[in-house]
C-alpha atoms as a PDB file:
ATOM      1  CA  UNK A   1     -48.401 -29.962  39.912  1.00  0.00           C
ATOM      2  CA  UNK A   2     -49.374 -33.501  40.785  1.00  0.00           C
ATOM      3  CA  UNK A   3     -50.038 -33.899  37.269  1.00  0.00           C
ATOM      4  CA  UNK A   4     -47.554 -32.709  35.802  1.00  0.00           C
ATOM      5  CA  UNK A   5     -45.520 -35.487  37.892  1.00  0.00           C
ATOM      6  CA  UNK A   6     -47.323 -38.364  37.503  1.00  0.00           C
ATOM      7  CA  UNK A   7     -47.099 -37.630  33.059  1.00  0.00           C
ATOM      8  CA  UNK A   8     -43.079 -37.387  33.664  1.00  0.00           C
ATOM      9  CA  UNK A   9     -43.219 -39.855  35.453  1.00  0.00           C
ATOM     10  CA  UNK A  10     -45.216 -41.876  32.628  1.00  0.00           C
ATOM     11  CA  UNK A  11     -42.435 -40.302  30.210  1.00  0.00           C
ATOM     12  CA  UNK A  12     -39.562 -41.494  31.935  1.00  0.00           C
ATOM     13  CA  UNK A  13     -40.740 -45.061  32.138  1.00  0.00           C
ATOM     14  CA  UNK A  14     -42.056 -45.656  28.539  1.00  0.00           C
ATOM     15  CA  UNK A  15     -38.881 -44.296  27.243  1.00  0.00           C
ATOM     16  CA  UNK A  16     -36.720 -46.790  29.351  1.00  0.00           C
ATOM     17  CA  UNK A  17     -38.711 -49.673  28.715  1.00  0.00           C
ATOM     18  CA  UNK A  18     -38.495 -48.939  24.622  1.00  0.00           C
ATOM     19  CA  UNK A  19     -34.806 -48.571  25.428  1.00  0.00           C
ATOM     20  CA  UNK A  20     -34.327 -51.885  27.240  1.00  0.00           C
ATOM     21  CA  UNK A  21     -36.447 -53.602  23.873  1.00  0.00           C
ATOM     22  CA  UNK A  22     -34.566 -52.324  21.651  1.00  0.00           C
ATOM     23  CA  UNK A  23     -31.070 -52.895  23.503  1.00  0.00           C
ATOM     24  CA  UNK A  24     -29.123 -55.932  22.319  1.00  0.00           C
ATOM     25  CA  UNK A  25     -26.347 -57.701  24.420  1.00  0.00           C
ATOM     26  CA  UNK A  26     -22.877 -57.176  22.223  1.00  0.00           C
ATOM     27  CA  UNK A  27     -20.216 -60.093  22.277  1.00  0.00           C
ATOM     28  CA  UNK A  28     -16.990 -59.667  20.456  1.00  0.00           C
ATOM     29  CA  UNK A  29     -14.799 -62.253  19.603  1.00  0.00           C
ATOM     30  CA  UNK A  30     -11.717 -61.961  17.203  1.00  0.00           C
ATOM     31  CA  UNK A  31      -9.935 -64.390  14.660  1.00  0.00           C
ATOM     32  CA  UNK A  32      -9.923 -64.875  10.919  1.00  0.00           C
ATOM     33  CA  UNK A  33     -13.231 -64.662   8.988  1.00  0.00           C
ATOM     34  CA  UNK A  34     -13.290 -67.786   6.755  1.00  0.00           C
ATOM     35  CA  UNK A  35     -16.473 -68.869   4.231  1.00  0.00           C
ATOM     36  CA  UNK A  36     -17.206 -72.590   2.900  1.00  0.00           C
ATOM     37  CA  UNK A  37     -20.260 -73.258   0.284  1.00  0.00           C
ATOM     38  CA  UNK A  38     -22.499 -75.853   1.389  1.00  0.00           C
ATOM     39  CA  UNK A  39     -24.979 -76.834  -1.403  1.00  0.00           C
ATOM     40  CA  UNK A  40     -25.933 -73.099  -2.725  1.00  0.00           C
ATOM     41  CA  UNK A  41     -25.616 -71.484   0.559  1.00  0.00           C
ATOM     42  CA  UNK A  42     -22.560 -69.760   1.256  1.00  0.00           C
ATOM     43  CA  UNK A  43     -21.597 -70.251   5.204  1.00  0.00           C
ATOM     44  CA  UNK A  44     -18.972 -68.097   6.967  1.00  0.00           C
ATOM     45  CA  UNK A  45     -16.965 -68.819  10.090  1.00  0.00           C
ATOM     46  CA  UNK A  46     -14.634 -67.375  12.734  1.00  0.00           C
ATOM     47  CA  UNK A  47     -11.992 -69.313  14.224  1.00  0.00           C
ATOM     48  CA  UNK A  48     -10.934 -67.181  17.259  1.00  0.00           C
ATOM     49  CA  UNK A  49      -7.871 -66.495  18.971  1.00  0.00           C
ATOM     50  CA  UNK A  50      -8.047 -69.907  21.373  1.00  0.00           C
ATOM     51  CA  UNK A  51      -9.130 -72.392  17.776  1.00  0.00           C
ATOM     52  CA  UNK A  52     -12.847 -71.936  19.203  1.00  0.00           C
ATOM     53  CA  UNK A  53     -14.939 -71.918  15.887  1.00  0.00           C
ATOM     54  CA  UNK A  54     -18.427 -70.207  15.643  1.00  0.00           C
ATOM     55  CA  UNK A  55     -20.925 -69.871  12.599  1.00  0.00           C
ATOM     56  CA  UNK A  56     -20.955 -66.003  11.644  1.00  0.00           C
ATOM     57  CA  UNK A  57     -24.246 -64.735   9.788  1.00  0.00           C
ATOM     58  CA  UNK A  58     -25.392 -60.971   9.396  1.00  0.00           C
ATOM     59  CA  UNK A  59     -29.196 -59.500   8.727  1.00  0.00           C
ATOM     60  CA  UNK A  60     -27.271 -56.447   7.559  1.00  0.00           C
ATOM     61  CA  UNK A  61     -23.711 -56.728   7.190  1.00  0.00           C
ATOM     62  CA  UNK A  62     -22.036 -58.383   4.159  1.00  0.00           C
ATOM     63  CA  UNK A  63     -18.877 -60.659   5.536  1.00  0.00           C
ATOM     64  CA  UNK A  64     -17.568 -61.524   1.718  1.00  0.00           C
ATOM     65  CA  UNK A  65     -15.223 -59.029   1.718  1.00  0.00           C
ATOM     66  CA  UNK A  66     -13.637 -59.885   4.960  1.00  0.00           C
ATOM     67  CA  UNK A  67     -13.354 -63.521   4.227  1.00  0.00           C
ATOM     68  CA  UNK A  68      -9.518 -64.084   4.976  1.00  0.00           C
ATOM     69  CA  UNK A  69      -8.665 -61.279   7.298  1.00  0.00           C
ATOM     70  CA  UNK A  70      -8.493 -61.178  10.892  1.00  0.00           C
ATOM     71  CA  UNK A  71     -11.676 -59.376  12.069  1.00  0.00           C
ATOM     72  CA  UNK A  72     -13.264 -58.245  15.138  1.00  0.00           C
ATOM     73  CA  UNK A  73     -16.813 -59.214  15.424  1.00  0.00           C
ATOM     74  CA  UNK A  74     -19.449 -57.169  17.213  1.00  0.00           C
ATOM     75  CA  UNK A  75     -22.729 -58.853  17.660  1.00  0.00           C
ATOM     76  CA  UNK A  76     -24.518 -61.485  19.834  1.00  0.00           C
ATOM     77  CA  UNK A  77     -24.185 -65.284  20.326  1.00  0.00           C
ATOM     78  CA  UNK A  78     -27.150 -67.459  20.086  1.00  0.00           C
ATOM     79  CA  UNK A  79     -28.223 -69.491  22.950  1.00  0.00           C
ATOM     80  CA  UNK A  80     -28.310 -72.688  20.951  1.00  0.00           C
ATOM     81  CA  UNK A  81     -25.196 -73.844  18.726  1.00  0.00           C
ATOM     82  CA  UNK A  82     -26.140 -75.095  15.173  1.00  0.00           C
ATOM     83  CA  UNK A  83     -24.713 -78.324  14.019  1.00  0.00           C
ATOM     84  CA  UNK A  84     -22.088 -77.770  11.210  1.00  0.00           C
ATOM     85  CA  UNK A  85     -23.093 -79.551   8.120  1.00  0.00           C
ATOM     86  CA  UNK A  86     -19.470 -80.737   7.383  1.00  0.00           C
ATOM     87  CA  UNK A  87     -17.984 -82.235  10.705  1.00  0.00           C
ATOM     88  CA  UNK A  88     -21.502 -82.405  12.445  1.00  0.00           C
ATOM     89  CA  UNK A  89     -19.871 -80.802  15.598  1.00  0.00           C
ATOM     90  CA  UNK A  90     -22.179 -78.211  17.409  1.00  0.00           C
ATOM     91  CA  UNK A  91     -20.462 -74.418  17.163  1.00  0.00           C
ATOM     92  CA  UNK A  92     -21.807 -71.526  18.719  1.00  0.00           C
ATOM     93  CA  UNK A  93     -23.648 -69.150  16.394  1.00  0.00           C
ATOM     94  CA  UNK A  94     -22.380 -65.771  16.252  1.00  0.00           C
ATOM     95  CA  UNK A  95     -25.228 -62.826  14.616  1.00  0.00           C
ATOM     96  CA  UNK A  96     -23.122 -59.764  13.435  1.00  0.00           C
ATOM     97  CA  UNK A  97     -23.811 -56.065  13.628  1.00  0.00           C
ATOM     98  CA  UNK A  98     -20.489 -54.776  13.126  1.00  0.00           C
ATOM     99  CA  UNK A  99     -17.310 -55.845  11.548  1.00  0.00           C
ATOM    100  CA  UNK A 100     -13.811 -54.217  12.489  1.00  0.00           C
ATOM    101  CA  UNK A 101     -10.225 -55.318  11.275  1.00  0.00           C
ATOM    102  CA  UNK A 102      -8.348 -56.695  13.949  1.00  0.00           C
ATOM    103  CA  UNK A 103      -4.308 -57.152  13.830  1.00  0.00           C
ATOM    104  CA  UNK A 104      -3.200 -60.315  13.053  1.00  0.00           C
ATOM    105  CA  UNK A 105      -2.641 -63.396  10.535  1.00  0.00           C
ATOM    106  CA  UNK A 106      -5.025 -65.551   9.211  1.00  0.00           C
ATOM    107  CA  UNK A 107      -2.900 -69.199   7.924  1.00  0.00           C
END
């Protein structure tokens, strides 16, 4: 019986620790999904709803066709902003898992 316990027990942990590796903190923030082309590297950004503007990238979801429309993005925000190439002012950078239209206009 005390066996049996202490190998649940084993179970139980080793699942919640792969859990909490695998886990990633989601952010959302919403506003309209704009790109710019800096040398041959195509750079997309969100301005959100209070002008903040962030650097949006994705590992697996293409922005393209968004580019215009007022999006919600799921994802995480880096701990260090990257230095736009353009205005050379830091912006937070924004790594997207999920994209979702949002209501709104992007001007």
């Amino acid at each position: 019986m005390r066996g049996n316990l202490l190998v649940l027990a084993i179970l139980v942990v080793t699942q919640a620790f792969a859990f909490s590796q695998t886990a990633k903190h989601k952010n959302t923030i919403t506003g309209c999904l704009t790109s710019t082309t800096i040398g041959k590297r195509k750079e997309y950004r969100l301005v959100d709803q209070k002008r903040n503007k962030n650097i949006a990238y994705s590992k697996t979801v293409d922005l393209g066709p968004y580019v215009g429309q007022s999006v919600t993005l799921v994802g995480d925000v880096s701990a260090t902003p990257s230095t736009d190439e353009g205005t050379r002012e830091p912006m937070p950078v924004f790594l997207v898992f999920e994209v979702q239209p949002a209501s709104g206009n992007c001007k």
